[in-house]
Protein backbone atom coordinates (compact mmCIF):
# COMPACT_ATOMS: atom_id res chain seq x y z
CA UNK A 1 -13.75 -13.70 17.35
CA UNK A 2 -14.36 -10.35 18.46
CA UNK A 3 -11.60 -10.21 21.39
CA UNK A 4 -9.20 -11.12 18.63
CA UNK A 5 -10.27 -8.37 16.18
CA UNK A 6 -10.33 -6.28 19.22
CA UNK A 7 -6.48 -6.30 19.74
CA UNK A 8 -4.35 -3.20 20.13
CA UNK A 9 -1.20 -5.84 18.16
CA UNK A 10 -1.86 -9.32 16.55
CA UNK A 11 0.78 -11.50 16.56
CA UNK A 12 3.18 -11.21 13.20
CA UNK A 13 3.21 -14.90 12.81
CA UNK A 14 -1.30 -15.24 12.47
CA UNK A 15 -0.82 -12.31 10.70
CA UNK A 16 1.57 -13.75 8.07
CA UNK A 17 0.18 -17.30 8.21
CA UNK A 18 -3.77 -15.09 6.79
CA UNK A 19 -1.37 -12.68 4.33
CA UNK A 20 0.09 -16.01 3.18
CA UNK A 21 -3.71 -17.70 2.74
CA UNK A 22 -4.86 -14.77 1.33
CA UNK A 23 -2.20 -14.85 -1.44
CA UNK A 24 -3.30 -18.33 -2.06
CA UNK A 25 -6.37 -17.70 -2.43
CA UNK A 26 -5.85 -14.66 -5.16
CA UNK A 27 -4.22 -16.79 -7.06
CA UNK A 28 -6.78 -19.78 -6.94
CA UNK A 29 -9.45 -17.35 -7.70
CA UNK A 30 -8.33 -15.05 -9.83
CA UNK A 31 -4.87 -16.21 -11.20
CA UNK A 32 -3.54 -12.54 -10.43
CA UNK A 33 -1.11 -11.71 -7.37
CA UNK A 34 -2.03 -9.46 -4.49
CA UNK A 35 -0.94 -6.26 -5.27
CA UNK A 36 -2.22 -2.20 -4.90
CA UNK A 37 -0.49 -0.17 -7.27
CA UNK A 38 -1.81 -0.77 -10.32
CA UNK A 39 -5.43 0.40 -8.64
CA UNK A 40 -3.96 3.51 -8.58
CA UNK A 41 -3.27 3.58 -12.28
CA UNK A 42 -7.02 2.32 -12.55
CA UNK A 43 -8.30 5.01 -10.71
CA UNK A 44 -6.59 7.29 -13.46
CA UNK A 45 -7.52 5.73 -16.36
CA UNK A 46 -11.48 5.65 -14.79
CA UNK A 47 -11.27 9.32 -14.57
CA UNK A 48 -9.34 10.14 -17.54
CA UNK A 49 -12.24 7.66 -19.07
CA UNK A 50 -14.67 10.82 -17.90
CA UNK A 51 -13.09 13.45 -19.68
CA UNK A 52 -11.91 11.36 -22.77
CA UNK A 53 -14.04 8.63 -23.39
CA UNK A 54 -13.48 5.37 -24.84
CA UNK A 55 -10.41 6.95 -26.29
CA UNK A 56 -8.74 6.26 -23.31
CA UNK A 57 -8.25 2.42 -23.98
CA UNK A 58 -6.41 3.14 -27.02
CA UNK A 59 -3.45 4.21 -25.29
CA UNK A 60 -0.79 1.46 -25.09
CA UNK A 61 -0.59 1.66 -21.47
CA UNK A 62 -4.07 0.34 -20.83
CA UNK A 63 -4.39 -2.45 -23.18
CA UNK A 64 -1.91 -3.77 -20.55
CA UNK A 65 -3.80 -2.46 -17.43
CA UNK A 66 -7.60 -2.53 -18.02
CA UNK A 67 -9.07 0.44 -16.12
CA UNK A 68 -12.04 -1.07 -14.55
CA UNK A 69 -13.49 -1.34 -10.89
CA UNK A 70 -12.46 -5.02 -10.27
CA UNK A 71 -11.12 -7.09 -7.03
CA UNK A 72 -7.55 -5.54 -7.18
CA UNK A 73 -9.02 -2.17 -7.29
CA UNK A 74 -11.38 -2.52 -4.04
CA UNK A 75 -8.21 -3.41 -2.24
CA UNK A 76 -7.27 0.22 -1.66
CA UNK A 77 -11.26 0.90 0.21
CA UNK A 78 -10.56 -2.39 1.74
CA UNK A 79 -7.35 -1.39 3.47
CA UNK A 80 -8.85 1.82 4.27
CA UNK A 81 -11.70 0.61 5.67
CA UNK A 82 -9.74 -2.26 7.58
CA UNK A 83 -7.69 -0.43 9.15
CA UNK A 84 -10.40 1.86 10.64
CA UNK A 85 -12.68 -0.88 12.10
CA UNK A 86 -8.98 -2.18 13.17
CA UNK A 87 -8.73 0.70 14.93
CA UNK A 88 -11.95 1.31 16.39
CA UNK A 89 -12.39 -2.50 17.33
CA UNK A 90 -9.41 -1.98 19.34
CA UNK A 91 -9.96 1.26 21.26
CA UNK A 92 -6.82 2.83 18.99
CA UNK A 93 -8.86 4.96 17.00
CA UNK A 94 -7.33 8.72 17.09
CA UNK A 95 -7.78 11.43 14.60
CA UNK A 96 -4.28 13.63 14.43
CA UNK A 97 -2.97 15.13 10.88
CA UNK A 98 0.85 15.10 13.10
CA UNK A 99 1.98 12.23 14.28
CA UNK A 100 4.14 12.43 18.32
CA UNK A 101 6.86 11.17 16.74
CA UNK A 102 6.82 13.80 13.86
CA UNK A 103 5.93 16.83 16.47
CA UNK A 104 8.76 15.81 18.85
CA UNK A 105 11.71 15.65 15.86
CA UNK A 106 9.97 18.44 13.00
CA UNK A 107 7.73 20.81 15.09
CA UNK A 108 3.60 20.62 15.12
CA UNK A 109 2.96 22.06 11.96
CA UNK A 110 0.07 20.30 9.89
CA UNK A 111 0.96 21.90 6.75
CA UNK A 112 4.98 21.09 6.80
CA UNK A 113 3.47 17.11 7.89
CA UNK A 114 0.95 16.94 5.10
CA UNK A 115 3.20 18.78 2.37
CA UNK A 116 5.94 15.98 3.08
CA UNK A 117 3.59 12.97 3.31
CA UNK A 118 2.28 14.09 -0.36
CA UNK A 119 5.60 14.03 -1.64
CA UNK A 120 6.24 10.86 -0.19
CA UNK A 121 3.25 9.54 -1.86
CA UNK A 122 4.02 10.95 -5.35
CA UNK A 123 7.71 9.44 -4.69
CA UNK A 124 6.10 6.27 -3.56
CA UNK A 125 3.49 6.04 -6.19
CA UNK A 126 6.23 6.84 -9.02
CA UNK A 127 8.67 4.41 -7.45
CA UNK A 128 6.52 1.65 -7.41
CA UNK A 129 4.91 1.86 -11.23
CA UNK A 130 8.90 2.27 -11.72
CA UNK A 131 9.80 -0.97 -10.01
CA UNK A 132 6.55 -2.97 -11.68
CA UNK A 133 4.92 -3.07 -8.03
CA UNK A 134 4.51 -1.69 -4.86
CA UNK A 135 5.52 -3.88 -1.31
CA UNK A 136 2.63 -6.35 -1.21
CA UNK A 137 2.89 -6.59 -4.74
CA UNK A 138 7.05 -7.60 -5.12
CA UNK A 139 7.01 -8.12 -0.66
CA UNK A 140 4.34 -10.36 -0.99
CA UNK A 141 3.41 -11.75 -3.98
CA UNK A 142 6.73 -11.61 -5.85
CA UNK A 143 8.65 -13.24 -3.17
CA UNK A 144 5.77 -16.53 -2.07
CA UNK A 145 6.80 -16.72 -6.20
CA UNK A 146 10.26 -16.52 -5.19
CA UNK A 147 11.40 -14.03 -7.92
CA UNK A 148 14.10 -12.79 -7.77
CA UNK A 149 13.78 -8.97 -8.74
CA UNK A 150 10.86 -9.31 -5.93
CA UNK A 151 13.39 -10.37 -3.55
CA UNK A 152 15.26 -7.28 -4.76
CA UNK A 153 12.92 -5.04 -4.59
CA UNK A 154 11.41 -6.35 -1.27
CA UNK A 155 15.49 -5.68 0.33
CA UNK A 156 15.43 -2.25 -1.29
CA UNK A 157 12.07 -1.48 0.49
CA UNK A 158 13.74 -2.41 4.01
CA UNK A 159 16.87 -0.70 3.05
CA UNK A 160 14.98 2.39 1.76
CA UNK A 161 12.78 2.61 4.98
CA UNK A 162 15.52 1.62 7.64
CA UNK A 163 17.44 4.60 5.76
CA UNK A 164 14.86 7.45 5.64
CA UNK A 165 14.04 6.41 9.39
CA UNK A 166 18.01 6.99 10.44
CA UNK A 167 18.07 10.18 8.42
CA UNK A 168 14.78 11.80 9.61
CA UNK A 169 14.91 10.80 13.25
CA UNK A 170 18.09 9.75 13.97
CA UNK A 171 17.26 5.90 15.12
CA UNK A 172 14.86 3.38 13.68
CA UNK A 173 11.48 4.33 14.47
């Protein structure tokens, strides 16, 4: 088992046979689709919840999402922590605030690098509370469902990325 973990790529097809399992078993367990986003919005309401109190679950928005530390919430330290022993396990591990690929088209400047991944993330973050879900949430979930507005969203995502990639480096990345 460890030479497989210990691969550089694994194959897109294992990969999406475990994503596919792992969906199934979310919603065997838990009834409740894979998804990250809505940790986010968790995390917010668990910290608001320190300054405000109980008063925080009067607010309309989390009678809907409950802001607790539950199974969708430890996805976020799960993928972080994944994708480090990922890493490691595979002899990949670097630490580098600019990517080659940024420094070659934009210049080596951490600050320039970080300032435009945050906005990405606020962009991201806001676009995907927007859309009701974030890619594994509508790319994953949504689509195994086969909604439609998933299936939307989940073509938007490819469009949205293949586009950004043209503008900011000229090719597909």
């Amino acid at each position: 088992m460890n030479g497989f973990l210990a691969l550089p790529l694994w194959s897109p097809y294992i990969t999406g046979i475990c994503i596919g399992l792992l969906s199934i078993l979310a919603f065997v367990l838990s009834d409740r689709p894979i998804g990250c986003s809505t940790a986010f919005v968790k995390t917010q309401g668990l910290i608001e919840r320190c300054f405000r109190g109980e008063k925080v679950g009067n607010k309309e928005y989390y009678q809907k999402v409950t802001p607790r530390v539950d199974w969708q919430f430890m996805i976020i330290p799960g993928i972080i922590i994944g994708a480090f022993l990922s890493s490691f396990l595979s002899g990949s591990f670097a630490i580098g605030i600019v990517p080659p690929l940024w420094a070659d088209r934009f210049g080596d400047t951490p600050a320039l690098r970080i300032l435009v991944a945050l906005a990405g993330g606020i962009l991201l973050g806001v676009g995907s509370r927007w859309a009701g879900g974030c890619t594994s949430g509508h790319g994953i979930s949504g689509t195994l469902q086969l909604s439609v507005g998933s299936i939307l969203s989940a073509l938007c995502f490819f469009i949205g990325g293949i586009a950004t990639a043209m503008i900011l480096f000229g090719r597909i990345a």
